[in-house]
Every structure is written in C-alpha cells, then in structure tokens.
PDB file of N, CA and C in Angstrom:
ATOM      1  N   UNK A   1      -8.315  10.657  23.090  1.00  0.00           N
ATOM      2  CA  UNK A   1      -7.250  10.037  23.867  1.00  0.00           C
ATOM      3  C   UNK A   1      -7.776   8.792  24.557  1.00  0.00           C
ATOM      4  N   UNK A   2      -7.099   7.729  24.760  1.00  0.00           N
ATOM      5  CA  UNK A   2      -7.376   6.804  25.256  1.00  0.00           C
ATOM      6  C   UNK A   2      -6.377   6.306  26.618  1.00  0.00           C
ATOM      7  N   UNK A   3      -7.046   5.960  27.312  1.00  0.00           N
ATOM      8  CA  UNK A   3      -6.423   5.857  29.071  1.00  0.00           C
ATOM      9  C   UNK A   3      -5.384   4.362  28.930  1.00  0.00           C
ATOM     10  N   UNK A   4      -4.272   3.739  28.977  1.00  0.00           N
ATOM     11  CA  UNK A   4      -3.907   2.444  29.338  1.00  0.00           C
ATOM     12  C   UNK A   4      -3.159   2.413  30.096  1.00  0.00           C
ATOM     13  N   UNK A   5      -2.797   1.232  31.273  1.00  0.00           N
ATOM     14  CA  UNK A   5      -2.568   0.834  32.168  1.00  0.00           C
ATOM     15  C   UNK A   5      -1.165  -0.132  31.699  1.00  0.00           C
ATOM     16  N   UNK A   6      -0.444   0.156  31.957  1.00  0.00           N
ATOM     17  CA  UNK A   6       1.217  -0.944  31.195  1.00  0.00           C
ATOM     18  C   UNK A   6       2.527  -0.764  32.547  1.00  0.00           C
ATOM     19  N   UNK A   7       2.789  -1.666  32.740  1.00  0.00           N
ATOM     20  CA  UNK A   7       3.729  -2.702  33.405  1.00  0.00           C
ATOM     21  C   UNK A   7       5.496  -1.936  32.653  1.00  0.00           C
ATOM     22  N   UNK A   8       5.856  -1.186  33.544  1.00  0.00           N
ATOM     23  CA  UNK A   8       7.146  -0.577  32.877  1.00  0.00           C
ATOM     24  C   UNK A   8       8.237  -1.298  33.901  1.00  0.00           C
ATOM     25  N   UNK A   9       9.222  -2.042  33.276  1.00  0.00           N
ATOM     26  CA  UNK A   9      10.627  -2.461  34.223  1.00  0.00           C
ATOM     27  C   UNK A   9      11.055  -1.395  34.713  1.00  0.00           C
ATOM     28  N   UNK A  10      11.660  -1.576  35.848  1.00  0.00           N
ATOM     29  CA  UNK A  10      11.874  -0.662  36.944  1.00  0.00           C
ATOM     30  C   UNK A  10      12.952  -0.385  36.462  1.00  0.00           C
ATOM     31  N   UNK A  11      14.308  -0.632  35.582  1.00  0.00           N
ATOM     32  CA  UNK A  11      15.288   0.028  35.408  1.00  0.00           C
ATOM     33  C   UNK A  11      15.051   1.450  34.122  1.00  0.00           C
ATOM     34  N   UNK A  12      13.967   0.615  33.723  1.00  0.00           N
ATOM     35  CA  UNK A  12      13.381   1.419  32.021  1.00  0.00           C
ATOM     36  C   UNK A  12      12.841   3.012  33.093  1.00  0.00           C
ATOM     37  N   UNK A  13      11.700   2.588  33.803  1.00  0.00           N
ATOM     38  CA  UNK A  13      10.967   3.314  34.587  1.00  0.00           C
ATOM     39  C   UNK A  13      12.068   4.701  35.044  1.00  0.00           C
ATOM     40  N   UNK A  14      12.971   3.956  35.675  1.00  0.00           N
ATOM     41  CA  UNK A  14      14.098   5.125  36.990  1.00  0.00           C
ATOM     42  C   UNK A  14      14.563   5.855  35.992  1.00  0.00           C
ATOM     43  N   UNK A  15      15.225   5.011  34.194  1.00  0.00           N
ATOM     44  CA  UNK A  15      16.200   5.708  33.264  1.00  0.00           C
ATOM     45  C   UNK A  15      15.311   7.232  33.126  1.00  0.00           C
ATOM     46  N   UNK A  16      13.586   6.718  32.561  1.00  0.00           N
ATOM     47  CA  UNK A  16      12.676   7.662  32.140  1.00  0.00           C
ATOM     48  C   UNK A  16      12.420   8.932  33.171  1.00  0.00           C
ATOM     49  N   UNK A  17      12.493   8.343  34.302  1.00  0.00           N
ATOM     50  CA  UNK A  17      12.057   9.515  35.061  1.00  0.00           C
ATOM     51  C   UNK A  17      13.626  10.857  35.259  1.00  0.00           C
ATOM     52  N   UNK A  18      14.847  10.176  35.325  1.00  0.00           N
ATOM     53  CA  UNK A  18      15.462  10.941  35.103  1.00  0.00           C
ATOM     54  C   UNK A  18      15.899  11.865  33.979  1.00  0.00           C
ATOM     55  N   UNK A  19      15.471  11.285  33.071  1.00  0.00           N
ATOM     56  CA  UNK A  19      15.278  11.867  31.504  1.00  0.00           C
ATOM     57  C   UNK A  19      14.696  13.071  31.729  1.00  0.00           C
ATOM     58  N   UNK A  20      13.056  12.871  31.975  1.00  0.00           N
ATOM     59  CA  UNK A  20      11.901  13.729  32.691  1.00  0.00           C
ATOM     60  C   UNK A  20      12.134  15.075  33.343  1.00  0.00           C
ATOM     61  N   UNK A  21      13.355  14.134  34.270  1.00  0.00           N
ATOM     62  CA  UNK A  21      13.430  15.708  35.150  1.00  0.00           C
ATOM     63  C   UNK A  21      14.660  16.294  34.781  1.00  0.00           C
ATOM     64  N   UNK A  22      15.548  16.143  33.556  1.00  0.00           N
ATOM     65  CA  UNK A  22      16.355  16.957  33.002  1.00  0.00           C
ATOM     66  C   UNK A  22      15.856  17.808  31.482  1.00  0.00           C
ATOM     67  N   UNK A  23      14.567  17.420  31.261  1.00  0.00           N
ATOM     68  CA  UNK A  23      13.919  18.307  29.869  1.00  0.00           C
ATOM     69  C   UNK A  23      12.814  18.684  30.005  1.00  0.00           C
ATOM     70  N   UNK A  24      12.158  18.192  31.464  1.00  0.00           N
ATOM     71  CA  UNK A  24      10.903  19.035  31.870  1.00  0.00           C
ATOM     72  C   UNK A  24      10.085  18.874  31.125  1.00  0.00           C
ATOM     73  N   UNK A  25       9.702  17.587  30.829  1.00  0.00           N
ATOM     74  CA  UNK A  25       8.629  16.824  29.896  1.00  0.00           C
ATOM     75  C   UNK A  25       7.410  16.270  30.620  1.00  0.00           C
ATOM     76  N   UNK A  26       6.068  16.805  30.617  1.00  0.00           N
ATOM     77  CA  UNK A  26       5.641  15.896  31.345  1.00  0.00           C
ATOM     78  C   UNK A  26       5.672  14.117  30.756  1.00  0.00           C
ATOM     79  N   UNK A  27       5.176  12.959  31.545  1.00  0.00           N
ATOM     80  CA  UNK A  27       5.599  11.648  31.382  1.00  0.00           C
ATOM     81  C   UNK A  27       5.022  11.061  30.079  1.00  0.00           C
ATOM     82  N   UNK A  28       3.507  11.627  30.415  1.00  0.00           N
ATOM     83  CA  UNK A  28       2.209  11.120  29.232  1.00  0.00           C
ATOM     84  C   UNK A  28       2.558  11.616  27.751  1.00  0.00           C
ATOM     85  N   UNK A  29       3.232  12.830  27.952  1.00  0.00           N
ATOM     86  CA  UNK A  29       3.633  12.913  26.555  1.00  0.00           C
ATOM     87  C   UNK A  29       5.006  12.926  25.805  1.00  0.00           C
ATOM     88  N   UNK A  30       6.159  12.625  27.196  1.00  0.00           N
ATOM     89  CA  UNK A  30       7.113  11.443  26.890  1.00  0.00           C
ATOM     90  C   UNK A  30       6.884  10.117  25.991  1.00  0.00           C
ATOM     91  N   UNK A  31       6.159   9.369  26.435  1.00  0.00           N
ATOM     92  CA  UNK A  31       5.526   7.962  26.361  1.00  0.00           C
ATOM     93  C   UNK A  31       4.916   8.387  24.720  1.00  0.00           C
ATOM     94  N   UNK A  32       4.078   9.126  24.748  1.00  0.00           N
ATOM     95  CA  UNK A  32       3.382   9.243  23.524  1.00  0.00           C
ATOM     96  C   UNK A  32       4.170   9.536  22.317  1.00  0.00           C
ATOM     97  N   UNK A  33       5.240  10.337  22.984  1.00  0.00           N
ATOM     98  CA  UNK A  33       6.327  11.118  21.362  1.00  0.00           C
ATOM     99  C   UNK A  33       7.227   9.262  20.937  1.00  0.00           C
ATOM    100  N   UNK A  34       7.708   8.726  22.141  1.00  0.00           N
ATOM    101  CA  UNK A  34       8.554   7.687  22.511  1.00  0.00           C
ATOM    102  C   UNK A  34       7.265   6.625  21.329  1.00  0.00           C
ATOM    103  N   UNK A  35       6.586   6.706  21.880  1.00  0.00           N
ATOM    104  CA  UNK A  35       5.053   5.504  20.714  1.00  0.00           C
ATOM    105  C   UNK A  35       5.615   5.599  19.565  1.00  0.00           C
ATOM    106  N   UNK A  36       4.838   7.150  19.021  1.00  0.00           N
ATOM    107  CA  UNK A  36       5.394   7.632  17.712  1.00  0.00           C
ATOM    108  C   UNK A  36       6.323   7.886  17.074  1.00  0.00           C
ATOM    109  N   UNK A  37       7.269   7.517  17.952  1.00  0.00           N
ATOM    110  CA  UNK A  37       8.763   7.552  17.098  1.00  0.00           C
ATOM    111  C   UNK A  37       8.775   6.033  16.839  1.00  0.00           C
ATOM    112  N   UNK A  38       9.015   5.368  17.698  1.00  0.00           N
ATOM    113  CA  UNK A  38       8.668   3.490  17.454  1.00  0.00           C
ATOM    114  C   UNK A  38       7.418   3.030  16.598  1.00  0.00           C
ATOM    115  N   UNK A  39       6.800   3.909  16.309  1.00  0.00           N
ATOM    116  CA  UNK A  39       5.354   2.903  15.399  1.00  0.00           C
ATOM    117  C   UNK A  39       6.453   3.488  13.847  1.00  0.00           C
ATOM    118  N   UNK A  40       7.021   5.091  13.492  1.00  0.00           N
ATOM    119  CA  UNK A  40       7.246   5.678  12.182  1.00  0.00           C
ATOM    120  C   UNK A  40       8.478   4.440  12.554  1.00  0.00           C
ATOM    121  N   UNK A  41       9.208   4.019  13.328  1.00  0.00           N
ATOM    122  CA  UNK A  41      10.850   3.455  12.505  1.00  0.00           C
ATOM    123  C   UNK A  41      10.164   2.134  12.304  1.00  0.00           C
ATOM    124  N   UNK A  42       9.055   1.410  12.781  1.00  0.00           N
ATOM    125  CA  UNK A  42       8.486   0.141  12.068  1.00  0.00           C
ATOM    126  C   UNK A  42       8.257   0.316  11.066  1.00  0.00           C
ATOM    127  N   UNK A  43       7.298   1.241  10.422  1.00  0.00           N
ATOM    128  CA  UNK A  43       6.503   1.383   9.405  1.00  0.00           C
ATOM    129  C   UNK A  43       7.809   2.065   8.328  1.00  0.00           C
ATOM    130  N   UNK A  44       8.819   2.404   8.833  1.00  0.00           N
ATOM    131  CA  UNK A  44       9.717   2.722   7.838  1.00  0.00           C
ATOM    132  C   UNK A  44      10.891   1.552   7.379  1.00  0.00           C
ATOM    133  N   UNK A  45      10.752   0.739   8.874  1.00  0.00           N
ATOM    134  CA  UNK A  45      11.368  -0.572   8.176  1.00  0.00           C
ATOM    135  C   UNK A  45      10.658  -1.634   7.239  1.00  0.00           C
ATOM    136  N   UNK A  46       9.719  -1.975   7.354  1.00  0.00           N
ATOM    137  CA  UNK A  46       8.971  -2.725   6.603  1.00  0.00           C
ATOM    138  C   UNK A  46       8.848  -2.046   5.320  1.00  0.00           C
ATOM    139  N   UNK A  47       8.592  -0.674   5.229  1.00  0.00           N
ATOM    140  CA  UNK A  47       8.538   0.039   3.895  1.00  0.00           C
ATOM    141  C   UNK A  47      10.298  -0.507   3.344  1.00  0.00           C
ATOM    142  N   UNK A  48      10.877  -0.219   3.716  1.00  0.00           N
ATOM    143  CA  UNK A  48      12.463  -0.611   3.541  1.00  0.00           C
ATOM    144  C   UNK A  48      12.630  -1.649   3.195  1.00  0.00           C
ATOM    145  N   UNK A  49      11.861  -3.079   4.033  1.00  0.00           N
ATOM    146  CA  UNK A  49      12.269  -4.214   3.402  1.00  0.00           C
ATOM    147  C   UNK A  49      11.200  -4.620   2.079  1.00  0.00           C
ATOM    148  N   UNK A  50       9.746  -4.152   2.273  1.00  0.00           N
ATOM    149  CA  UNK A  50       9.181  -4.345   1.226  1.00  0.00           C
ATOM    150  C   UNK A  50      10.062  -3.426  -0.152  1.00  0.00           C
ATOM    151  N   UNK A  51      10.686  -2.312  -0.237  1.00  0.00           N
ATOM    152  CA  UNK A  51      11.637  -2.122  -1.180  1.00  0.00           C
ATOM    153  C   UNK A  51      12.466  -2.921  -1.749  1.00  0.00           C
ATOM    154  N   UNK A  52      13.111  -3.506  -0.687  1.00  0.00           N
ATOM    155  CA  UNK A  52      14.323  -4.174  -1.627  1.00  0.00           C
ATOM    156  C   UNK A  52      13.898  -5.367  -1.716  1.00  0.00           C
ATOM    157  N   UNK A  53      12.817  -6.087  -1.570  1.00  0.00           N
ATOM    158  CA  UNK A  53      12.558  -7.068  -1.794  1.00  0.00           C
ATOM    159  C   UNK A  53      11.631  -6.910  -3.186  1.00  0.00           C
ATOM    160  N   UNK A  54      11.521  -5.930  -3.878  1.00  0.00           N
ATOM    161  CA  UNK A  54      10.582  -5.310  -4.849  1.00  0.00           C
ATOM    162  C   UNK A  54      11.503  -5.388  -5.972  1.00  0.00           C
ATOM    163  N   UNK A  55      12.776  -4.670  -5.603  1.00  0.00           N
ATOM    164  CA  UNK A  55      14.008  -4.424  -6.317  1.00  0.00           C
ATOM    165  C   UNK A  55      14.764  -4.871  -6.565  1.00  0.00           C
ATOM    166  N   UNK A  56      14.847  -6.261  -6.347  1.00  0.00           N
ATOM    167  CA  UNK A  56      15.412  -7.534  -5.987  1.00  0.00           C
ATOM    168  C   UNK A  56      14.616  -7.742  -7.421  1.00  0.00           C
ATOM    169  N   UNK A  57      13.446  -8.314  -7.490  1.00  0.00           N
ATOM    170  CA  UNK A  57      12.614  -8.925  -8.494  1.00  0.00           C
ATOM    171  C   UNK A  57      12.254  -7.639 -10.029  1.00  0.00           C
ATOM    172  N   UNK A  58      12.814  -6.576  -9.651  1.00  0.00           N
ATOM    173  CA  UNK A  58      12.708  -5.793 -10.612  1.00  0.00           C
ATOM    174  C   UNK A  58      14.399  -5.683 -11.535  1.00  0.00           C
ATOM    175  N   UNK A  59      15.334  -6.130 -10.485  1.00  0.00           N
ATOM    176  CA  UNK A  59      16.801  -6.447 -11.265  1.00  0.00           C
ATOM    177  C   UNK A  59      16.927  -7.982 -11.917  1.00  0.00           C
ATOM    178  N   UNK A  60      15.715  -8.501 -11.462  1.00  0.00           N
ATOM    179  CA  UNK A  60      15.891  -9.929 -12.262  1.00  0.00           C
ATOM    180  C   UNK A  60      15.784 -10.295 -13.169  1.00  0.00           C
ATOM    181  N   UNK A  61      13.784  -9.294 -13.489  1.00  0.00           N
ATOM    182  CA  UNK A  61      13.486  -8.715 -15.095  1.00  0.00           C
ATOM    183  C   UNK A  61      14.175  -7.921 -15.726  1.00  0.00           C
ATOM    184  N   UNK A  62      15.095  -7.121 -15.401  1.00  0.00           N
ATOM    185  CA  UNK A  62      16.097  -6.021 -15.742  1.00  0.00           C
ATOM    186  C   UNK A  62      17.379  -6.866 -16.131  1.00  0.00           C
ATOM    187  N   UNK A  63      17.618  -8.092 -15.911  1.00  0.00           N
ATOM    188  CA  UNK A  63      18.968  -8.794 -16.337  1.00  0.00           C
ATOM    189  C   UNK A  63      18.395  -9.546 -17.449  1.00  0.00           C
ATOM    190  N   UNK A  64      17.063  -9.991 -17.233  1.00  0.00           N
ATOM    191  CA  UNK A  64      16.435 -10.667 -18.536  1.00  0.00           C
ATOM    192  C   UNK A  64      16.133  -9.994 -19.668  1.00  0.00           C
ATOM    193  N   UNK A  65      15.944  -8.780 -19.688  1.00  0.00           N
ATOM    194  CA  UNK A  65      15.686  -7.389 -20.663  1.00  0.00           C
ATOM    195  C   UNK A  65      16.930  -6.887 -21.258  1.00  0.00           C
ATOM    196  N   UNK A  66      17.869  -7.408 -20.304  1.00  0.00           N
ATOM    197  CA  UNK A  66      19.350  -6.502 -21.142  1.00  0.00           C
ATOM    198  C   UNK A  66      19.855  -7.767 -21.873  1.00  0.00           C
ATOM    199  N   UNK A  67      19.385  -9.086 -21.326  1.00  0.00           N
ATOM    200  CA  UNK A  67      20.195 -10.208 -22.058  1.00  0.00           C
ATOM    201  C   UNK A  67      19.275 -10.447 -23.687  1.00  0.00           C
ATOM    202  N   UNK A  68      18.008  -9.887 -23.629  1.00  0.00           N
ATOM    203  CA  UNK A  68      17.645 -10.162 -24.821  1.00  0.00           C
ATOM    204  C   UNK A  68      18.042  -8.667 -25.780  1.00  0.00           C
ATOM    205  N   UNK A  69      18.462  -7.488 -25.615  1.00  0.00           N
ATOM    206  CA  UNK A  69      18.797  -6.650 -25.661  1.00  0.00           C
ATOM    207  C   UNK A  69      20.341  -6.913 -26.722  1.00  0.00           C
ATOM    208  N   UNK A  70      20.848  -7.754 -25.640  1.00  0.00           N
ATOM    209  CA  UNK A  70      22.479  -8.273 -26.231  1.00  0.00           C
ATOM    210  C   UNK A  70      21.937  -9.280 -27.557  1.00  0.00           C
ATOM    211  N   UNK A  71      21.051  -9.809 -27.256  1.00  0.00           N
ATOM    212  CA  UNK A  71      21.358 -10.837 -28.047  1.00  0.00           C
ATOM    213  C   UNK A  71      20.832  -9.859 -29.598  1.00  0.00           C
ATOM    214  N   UNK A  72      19.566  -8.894 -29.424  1.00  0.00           N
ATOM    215  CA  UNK A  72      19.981  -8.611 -30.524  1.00  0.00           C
ATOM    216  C   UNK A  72      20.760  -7.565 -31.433  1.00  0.00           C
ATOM    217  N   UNK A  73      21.483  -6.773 -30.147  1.00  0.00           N
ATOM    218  CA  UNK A  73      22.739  -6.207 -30.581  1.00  0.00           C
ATOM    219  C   UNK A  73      23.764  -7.371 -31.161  1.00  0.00           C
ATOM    220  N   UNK A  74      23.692  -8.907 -30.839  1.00  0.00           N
ATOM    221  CA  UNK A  74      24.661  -9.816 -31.419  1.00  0.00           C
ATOM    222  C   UNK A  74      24.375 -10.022 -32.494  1.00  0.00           C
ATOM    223  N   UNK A  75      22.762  -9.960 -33.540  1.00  0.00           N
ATOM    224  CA  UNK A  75      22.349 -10.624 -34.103  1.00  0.00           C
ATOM    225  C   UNK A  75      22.114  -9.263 -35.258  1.00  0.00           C
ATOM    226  N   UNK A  76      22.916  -8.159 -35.028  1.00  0.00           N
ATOM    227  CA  UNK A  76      23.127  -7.211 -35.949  1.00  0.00           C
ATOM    228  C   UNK A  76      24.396  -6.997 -36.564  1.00  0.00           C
TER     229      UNK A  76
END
C-alpha cells in the first residue's frame, strides 16, 4: 500500500462523507474501490476506441475483398 496526500473539493469531500455514513464504508477503501472503478472504465474505453478504430480499417479491406469477389462473380 502506498500513503498519498490529495486536495479533495469541499463539495466532492461533504457528498463522500455522507455517502460514508449511509453504507458504513470506511473512507480509504471508498477512495480505493472509487480508483478502481475509474482506472477499469478508462482502460475499457480506450480498449473500445482502439476497437472501432481497428474495425473501421478491417471493413475497408472487407469492401475491397467483396468488390473483387463481384467482379469475378461478373466475369463468370
């Protein structure tokens, strides 16, 4: 575990602590679940956009494959 020191806005701060004292969480591992939910929806967006940006360039070769495809279904 590692100790850090961070600057929380006081409206963020008051929302959290009332959170706190309606699920009986301690704070440190509020903060920590709250991390790890925000680091997995990054790492699942970027996985997301590196997808369709993959799939994008895989329907491009896929329109070029069916057009030579046609042509020699034309050329039968």
């Amino acid at each position: 575990m590692k100790t850090i020191s961070l600057k929380i806005d006081d409206v963020i701060f008051n929302e959290t602590e009332k959170v706190l004292a309606k699920i009986k969480k301690p704070r440190n591992r509020y903060i920590n679940d709250a991390l790890n939910f925000y680091n997995k929806l990054h790492k699942r967006n970027a996985l997301s956009e590196k997808l369709q940006r993959e799939s994008e360039l895989v329907a491009k070769d896929s329109l070029k494959i069916l057009h030579e495809f046609e042509k020699i279904d034309d050329n039968d």
